[in-house]
PDB file of N, CA and C in Angstrom:
ATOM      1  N   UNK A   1      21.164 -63.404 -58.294  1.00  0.00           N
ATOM      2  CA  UNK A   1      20.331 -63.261 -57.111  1.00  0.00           C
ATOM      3  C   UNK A   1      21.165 -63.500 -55.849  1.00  0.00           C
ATOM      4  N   UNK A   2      22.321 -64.245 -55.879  1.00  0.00           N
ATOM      5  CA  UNK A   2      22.664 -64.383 -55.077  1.00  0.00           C
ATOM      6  C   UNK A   2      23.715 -63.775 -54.448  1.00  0.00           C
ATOM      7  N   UNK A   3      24.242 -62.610 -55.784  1.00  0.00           N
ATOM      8  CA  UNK A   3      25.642 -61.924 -55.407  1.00  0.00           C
ATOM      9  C   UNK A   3      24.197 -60.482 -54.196  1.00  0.00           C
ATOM     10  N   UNK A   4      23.169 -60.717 -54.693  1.00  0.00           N
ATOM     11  CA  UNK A   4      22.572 -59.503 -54.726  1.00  0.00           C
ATOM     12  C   UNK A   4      22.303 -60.070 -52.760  1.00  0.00           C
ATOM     13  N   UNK A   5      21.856 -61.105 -52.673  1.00  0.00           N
ATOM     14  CA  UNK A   5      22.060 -61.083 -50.752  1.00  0.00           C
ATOM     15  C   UNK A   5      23.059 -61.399 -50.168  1.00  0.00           C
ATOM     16  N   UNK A   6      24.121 -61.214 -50.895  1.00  0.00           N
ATOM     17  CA  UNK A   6      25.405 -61.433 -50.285  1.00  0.00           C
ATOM     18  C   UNK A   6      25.819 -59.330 -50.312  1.00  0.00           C
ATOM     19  N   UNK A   7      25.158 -59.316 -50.987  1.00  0.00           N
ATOM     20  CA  UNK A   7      25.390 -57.429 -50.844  1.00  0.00           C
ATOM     21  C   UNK A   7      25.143 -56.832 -49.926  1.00  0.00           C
ATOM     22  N   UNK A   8      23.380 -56.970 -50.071  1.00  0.00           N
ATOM     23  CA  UNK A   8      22.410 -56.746 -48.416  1.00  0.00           C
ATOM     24  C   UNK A   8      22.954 -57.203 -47.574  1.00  0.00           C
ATOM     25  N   UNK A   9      23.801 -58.494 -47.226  1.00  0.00           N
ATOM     26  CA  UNK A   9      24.423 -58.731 -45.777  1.00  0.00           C
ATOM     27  C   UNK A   9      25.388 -58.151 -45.295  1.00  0.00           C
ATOM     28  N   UNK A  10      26.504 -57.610 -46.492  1.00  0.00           N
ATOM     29  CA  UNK A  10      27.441 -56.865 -46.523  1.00  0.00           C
ATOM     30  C   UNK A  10      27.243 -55.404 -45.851  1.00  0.00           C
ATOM     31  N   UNK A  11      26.665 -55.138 -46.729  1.00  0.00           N
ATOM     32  CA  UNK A  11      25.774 -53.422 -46.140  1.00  0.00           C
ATOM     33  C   UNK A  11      25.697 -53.549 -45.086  1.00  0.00           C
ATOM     34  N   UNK A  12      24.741 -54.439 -44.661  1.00  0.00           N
ATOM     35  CA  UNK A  12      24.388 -54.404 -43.204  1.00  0.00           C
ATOM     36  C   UNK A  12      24.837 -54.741 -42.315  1.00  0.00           C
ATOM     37  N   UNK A  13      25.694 -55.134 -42.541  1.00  0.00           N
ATOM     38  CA  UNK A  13      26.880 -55.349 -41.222  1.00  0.00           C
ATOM     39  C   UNK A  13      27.692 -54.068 -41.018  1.00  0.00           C
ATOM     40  N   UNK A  14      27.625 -53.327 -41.796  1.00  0.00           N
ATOM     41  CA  UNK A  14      28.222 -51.659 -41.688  1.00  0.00           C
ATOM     42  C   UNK A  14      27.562 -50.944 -41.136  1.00  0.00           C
ATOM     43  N   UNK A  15      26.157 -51.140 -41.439  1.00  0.00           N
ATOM     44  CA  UNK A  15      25.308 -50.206 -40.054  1.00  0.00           C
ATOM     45  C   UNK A  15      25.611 -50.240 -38.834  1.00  0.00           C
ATOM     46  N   UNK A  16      25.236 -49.064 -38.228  1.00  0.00           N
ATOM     47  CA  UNK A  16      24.847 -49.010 -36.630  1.00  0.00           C
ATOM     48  C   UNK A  16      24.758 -50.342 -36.030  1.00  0.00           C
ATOM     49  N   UNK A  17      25.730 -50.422 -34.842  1.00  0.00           N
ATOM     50  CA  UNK A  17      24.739 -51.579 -33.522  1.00  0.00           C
ATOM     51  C   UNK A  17      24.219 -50.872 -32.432  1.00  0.00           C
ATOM     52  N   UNK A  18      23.677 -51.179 -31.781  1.00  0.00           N
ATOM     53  CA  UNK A  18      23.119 -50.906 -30.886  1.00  0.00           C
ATOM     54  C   UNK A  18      24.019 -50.616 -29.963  1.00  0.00           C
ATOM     55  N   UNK A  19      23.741 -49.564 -28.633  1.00  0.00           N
ATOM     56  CA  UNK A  19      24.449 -48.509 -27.972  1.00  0.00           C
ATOM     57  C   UNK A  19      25.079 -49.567 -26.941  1.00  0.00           C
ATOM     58  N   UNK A  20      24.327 -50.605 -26.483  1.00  0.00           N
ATOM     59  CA  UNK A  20      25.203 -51.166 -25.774  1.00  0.00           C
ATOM     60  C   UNK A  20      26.044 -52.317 -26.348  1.00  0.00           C
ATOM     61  N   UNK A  21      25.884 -52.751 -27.715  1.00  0.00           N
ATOM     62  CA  UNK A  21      27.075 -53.735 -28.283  1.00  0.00           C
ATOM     63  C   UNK A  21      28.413 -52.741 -28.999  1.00  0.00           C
ATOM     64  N   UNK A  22      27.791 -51.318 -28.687  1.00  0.00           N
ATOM     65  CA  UNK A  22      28.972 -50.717 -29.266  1.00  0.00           C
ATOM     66  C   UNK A  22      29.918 -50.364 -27.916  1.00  0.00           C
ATOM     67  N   UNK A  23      29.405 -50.267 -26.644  1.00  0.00           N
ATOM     68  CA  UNK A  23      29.726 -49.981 -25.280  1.00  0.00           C
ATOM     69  C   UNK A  23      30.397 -51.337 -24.781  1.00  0.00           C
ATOM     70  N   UNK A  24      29.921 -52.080 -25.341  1.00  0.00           N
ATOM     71  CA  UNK A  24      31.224 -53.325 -25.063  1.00  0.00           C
ATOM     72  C   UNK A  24      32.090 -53.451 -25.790  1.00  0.00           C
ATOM     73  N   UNK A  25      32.356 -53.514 -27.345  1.00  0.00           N
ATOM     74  CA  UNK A  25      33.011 -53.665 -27.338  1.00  0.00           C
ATOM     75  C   UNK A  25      34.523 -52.130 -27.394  1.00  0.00           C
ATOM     76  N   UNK A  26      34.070 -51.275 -27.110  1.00  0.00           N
ATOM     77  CA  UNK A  26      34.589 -50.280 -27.333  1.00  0.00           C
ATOM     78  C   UNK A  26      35.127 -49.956 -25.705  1.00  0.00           C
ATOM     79  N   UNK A  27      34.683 -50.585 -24.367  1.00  0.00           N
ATOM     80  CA  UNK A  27      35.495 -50.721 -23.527  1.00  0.00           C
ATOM     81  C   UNK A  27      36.998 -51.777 -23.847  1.00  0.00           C
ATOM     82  N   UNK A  28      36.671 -52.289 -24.826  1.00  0.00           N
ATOM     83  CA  UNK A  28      38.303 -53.042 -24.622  1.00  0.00           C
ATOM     84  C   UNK A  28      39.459 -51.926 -25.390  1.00  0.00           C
ATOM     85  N   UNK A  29      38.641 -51.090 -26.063  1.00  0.00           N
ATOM     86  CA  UNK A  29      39.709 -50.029 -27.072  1.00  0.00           C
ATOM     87  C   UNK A  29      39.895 -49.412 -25.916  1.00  0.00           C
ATOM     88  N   UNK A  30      39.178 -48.667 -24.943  1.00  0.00           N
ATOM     89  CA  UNK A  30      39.821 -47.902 -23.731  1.00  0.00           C
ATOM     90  C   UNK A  30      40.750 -48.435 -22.795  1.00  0.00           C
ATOM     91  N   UNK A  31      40.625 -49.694 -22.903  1.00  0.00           N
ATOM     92  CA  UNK A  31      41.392 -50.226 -21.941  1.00  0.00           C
ATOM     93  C   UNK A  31      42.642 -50.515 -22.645  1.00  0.00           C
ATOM     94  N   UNK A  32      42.556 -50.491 -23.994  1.00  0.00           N
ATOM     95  CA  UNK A  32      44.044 -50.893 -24.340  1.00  0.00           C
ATOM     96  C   UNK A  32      44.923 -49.281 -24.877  1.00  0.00           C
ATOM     97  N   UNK A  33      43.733 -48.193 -24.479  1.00  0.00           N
ATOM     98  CA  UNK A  33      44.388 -47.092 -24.485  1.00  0.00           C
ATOM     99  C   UNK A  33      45.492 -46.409 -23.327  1.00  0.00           C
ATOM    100  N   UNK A  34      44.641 -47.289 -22.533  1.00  0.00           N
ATOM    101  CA  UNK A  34      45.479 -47.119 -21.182  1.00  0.00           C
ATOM    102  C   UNK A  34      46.615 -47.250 -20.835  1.00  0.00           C
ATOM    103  N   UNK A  35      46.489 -48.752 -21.269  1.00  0.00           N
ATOM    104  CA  UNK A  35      48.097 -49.507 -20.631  1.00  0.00           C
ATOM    105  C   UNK A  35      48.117 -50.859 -22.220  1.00  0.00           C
ATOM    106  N   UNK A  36      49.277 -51.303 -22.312  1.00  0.00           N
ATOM    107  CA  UNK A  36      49.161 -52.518 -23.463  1.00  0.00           C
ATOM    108  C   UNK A  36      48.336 -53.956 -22.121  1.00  0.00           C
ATOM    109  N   UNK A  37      48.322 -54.623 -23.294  1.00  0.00           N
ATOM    110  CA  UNK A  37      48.196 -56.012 -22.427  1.00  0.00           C
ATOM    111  C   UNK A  37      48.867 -57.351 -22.738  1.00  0.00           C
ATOM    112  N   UNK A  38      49.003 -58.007 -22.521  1.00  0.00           N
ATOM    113  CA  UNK A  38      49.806 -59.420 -22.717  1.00  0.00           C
ATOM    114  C   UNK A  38      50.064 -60.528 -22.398  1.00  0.00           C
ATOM    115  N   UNK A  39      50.083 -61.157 -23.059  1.00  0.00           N
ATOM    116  CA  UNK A  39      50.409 -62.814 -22.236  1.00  0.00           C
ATOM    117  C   UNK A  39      51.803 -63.594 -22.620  1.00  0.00           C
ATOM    118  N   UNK A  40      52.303 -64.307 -21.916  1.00  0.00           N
ATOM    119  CA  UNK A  40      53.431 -65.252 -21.697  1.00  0.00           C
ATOM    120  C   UNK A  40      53.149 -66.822 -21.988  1.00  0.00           C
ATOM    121  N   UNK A  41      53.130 -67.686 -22.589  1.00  0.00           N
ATOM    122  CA  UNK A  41      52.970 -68.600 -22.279  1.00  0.00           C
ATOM    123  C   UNK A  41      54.050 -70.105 -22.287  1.00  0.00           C
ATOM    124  N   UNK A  42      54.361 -70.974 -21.435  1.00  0.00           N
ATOM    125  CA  UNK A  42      55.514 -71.658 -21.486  1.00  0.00           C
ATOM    126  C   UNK A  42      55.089 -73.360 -21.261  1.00  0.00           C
ATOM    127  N   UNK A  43      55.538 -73.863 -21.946  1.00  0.00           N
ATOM    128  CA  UNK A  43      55.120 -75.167 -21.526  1.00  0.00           C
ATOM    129  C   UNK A  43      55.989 -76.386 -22.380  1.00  0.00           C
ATOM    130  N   UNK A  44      55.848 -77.581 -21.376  1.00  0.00           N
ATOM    131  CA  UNK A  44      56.946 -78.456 -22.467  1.00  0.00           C
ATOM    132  C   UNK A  44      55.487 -79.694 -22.380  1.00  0.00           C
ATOM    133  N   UNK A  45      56.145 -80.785 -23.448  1.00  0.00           N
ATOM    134  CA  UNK A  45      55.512 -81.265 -23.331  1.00  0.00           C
ATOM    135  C   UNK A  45      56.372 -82.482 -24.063  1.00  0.00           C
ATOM    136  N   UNK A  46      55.719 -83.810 -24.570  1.00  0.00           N
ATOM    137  CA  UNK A  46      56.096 -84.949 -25.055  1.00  0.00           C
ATOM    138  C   UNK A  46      57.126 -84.808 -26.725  1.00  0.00           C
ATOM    139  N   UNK A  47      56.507 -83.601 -27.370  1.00  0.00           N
ATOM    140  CA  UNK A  47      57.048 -83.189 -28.491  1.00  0.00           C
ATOM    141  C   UNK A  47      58.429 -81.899 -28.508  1.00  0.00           C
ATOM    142  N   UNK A  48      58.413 -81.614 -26.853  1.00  0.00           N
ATOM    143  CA  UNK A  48      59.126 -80.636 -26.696  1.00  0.00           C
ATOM    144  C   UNK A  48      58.842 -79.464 -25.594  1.00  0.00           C
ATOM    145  N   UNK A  49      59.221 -77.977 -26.040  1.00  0.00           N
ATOM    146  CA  UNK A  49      59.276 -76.781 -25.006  1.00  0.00           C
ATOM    147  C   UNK A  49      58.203 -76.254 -26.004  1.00  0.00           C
ATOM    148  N   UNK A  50      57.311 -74.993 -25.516  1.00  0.00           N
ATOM    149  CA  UNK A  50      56.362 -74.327 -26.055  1.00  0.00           C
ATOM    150  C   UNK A  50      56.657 -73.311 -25.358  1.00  0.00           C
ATOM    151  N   UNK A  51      56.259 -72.224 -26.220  1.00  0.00           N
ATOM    152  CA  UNK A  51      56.592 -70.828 -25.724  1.00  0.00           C
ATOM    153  C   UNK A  51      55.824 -69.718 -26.698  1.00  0.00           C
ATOM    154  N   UNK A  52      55.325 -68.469 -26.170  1.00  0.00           N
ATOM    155  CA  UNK A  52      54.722 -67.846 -26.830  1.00  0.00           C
ATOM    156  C   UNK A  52      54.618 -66.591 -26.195  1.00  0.00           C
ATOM    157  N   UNK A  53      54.480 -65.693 -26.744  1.00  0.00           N
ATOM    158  CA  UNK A  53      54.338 -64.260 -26.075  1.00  0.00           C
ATOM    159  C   UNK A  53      53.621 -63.328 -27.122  1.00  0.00           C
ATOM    160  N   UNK A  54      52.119 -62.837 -26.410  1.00  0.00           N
ATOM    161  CA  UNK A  54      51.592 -61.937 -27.166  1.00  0.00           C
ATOM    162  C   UNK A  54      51.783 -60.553 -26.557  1.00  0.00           C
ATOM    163  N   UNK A  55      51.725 -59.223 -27.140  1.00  0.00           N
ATOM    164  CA  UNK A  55      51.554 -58.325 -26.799  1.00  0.00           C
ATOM    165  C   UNK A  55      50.561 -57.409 -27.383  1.00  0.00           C
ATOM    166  N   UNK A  56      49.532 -56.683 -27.055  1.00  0.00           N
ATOM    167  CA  UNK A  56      48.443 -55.905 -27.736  1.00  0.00           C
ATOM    168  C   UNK A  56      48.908 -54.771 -27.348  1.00  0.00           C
ATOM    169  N   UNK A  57      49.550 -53.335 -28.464  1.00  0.00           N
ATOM    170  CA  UNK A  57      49.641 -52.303 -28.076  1.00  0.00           C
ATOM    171  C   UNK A  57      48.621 -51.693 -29.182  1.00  0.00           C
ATOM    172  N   UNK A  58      47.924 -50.491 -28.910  1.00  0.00           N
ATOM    173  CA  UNK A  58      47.243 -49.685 -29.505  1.00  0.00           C
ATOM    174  C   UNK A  58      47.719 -48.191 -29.675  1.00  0.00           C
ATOM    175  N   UNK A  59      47.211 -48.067 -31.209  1.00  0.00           N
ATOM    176  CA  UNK A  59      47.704 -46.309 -31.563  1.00  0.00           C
ATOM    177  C   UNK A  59      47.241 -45.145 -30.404  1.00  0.00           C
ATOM    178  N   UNK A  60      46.200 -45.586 -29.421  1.00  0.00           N
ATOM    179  CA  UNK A  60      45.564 -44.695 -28.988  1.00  0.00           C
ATOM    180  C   UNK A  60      46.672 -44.667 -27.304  1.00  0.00           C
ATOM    181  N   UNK A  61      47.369 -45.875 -27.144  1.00  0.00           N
ATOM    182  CA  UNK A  61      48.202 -45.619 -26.037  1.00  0.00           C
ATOM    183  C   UNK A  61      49.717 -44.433 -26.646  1.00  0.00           C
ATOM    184  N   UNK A  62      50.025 -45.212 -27.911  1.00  0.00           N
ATOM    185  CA  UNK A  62      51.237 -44.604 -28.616  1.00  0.00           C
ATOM    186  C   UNK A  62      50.818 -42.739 -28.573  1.00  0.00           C
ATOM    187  N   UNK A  63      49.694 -42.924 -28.834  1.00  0.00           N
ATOM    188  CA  UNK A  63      49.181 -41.311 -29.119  1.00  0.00           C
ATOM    189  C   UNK A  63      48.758 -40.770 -28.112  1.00  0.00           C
ATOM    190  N   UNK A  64      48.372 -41.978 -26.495  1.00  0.00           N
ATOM    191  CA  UNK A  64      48.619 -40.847 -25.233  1.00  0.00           C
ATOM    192  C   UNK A  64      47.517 -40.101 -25.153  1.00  0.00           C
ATOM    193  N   UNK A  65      46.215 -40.848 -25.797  1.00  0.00           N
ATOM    194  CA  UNK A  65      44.777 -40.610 -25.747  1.00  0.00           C
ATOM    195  C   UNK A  65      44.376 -40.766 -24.464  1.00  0.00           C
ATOM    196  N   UNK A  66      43.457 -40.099 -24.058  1.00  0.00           N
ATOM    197  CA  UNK A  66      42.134 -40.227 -22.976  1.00  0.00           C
ATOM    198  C   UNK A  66      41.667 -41.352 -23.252  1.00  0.00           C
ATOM    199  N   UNK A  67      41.535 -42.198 -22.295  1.00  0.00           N
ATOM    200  CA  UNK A  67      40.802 -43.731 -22.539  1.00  0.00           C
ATOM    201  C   UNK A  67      39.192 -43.193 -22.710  1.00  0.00           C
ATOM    202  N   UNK A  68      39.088 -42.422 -21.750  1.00  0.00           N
ATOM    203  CA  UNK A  68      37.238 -41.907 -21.684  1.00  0.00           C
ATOM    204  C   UNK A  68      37.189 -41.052 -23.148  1.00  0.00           C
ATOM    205  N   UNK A  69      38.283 -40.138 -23.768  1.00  0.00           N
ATOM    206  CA  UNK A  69      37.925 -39.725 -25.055  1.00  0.00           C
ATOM    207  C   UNK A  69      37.589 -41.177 -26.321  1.00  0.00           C
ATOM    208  N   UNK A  70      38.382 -42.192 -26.077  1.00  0.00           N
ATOM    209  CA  UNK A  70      38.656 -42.989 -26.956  1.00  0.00           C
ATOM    210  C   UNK A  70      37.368 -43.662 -27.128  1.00  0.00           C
ATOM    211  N   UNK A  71      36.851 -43.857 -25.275  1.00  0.00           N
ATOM    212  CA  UNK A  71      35.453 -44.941 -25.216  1.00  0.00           C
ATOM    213  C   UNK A  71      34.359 -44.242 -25.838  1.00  0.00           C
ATOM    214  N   UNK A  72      34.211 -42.708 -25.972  1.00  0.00           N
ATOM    215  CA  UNK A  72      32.788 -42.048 -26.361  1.00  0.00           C
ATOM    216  C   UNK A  72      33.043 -42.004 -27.524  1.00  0.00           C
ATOM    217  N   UNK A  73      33.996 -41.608 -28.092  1.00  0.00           N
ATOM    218  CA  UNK A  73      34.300 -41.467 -29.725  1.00  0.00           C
ATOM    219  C   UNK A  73      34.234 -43.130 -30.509  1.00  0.00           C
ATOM    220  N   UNK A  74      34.402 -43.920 -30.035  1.00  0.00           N
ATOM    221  CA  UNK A  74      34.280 -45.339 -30.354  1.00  0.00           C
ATOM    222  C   UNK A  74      32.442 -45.625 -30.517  1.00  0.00           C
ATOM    223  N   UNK A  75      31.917 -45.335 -29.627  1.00  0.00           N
ATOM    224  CA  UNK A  75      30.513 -45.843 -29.174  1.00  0.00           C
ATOM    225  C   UNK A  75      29.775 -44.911 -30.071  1.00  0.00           C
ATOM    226  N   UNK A  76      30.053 -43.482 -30.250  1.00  0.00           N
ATOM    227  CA  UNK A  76      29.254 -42.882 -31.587  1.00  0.00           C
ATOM    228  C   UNK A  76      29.763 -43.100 -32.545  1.00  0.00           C
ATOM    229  N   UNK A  77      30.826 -43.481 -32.995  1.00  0.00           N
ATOM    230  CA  UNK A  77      31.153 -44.137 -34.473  1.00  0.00           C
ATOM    231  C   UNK A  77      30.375 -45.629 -34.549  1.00  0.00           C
ATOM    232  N   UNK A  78      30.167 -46.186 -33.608  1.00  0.00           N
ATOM    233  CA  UNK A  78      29.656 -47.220 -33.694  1.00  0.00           C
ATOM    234  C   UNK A  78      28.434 -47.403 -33.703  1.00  0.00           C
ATOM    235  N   UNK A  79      27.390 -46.564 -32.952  1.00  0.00           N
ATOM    236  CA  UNK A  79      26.247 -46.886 -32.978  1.00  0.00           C
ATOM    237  C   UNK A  79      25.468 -45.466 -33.279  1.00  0.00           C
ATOM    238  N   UNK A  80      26.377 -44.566 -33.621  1.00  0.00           N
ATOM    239  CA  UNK A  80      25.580 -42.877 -33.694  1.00  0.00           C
ATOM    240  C   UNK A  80      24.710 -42.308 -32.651  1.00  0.00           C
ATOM    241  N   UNK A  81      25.495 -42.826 -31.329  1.00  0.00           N
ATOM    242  CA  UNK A  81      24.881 -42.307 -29.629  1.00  0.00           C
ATOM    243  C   UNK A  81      25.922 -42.092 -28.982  1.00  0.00           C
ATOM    244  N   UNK A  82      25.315 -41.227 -28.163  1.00  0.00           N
ATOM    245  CA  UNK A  82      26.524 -41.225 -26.944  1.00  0.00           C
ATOM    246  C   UNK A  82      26.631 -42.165 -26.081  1.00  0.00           C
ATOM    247  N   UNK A  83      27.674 -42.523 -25.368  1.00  0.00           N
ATOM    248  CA  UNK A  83      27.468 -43.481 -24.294  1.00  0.00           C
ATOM    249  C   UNK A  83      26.346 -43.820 -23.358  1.00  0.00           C
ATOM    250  N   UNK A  84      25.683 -44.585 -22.552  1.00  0.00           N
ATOM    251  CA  UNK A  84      24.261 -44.499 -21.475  1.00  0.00           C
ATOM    252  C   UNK A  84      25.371 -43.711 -20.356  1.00  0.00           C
ATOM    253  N   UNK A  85      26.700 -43.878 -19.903  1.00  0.00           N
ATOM    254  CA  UNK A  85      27.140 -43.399 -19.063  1.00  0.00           C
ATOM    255  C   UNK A  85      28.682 -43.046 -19.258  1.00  0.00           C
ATOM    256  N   UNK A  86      29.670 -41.991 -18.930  1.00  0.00           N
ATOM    257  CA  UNK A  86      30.956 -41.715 -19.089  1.00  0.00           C
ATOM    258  C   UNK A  86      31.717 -42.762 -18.799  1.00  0.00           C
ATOM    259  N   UNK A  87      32.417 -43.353 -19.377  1.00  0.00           N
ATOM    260  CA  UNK A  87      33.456 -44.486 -19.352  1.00  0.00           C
ATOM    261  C   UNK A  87      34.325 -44.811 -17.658  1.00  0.00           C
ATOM    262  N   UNK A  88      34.139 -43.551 -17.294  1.00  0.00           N
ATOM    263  CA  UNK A  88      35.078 -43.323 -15.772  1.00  0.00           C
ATOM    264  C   UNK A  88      33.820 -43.969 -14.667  1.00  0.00           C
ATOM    265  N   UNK A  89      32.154 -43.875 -15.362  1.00  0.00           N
ATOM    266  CA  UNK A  89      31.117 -43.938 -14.241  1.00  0.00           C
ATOM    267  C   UNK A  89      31.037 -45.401 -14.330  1.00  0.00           C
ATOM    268  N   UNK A  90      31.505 -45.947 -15.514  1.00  0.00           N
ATOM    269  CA  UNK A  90      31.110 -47.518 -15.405  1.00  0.00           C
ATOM    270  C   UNK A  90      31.828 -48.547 -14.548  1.00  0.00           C
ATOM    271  N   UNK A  91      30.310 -49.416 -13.776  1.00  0.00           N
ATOM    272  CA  UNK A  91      31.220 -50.266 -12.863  1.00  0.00           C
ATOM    273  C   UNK A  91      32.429 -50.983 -13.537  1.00  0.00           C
ATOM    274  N   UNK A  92      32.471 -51.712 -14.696  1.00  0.00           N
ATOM    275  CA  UNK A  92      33.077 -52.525 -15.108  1.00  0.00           C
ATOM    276  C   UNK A  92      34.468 -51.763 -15.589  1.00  0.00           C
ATOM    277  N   UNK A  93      34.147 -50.698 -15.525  1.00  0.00           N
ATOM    278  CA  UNK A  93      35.730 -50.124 -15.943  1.00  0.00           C
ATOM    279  C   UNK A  93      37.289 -50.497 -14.929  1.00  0.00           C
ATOM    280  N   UNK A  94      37.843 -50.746 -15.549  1.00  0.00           N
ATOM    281  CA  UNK A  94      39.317 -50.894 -14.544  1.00  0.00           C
ATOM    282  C   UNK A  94      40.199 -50.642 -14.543  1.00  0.00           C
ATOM    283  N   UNK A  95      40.188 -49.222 -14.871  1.00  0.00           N
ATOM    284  CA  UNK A  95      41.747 -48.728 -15.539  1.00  0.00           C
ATOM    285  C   UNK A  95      42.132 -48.003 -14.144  1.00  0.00           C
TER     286      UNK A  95
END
């Protein structure tokens, strides 16, 4: 019984979300289609120096994608809708 609602939860986390949890998070895939992003970080402290450097590059910058192709094609794989608005019309966009 119990492998059997650990199934149903499974499944269902593969469905559809809704048009605007797929519109968020599918603005960060456009944005990392754009340009990479990254952080530096440096610091010393009682145990020593700290240092770290991330970088996020995506296939869709390597491949020189349309950020606005990337954001609509993201949001219907994700929720089986089109965007409420073109990726270029949204305030929050900042590319």
């Amino acid at each position: 019984m119990r492998r059997a609602g650990l199934l149903v939860l499974t499944l269902a986390a593969c469905g559809p979300v809704s048009r605007e949890d797929a519109e968020a998070a599918c603005l960060r895939r456009a944005e990392l289609a754009l340009h990479p992003r990254g952080q530096v970080e440096l610091g010393t402290g009682s145990t020593g120096t700290h240092t770290a450097v991330e970088i996020n590059l995506s296939s869709d910058f390597i491949m020189r994608r349309d950020p606005a192709a990337v954001y609509q094609s993201c949001v219907f794989q994700k929720s089986g809708e089109m965007p409420s608005r073109p990726l270029y019309e949204r305030p929050d966009w900042r590319g």
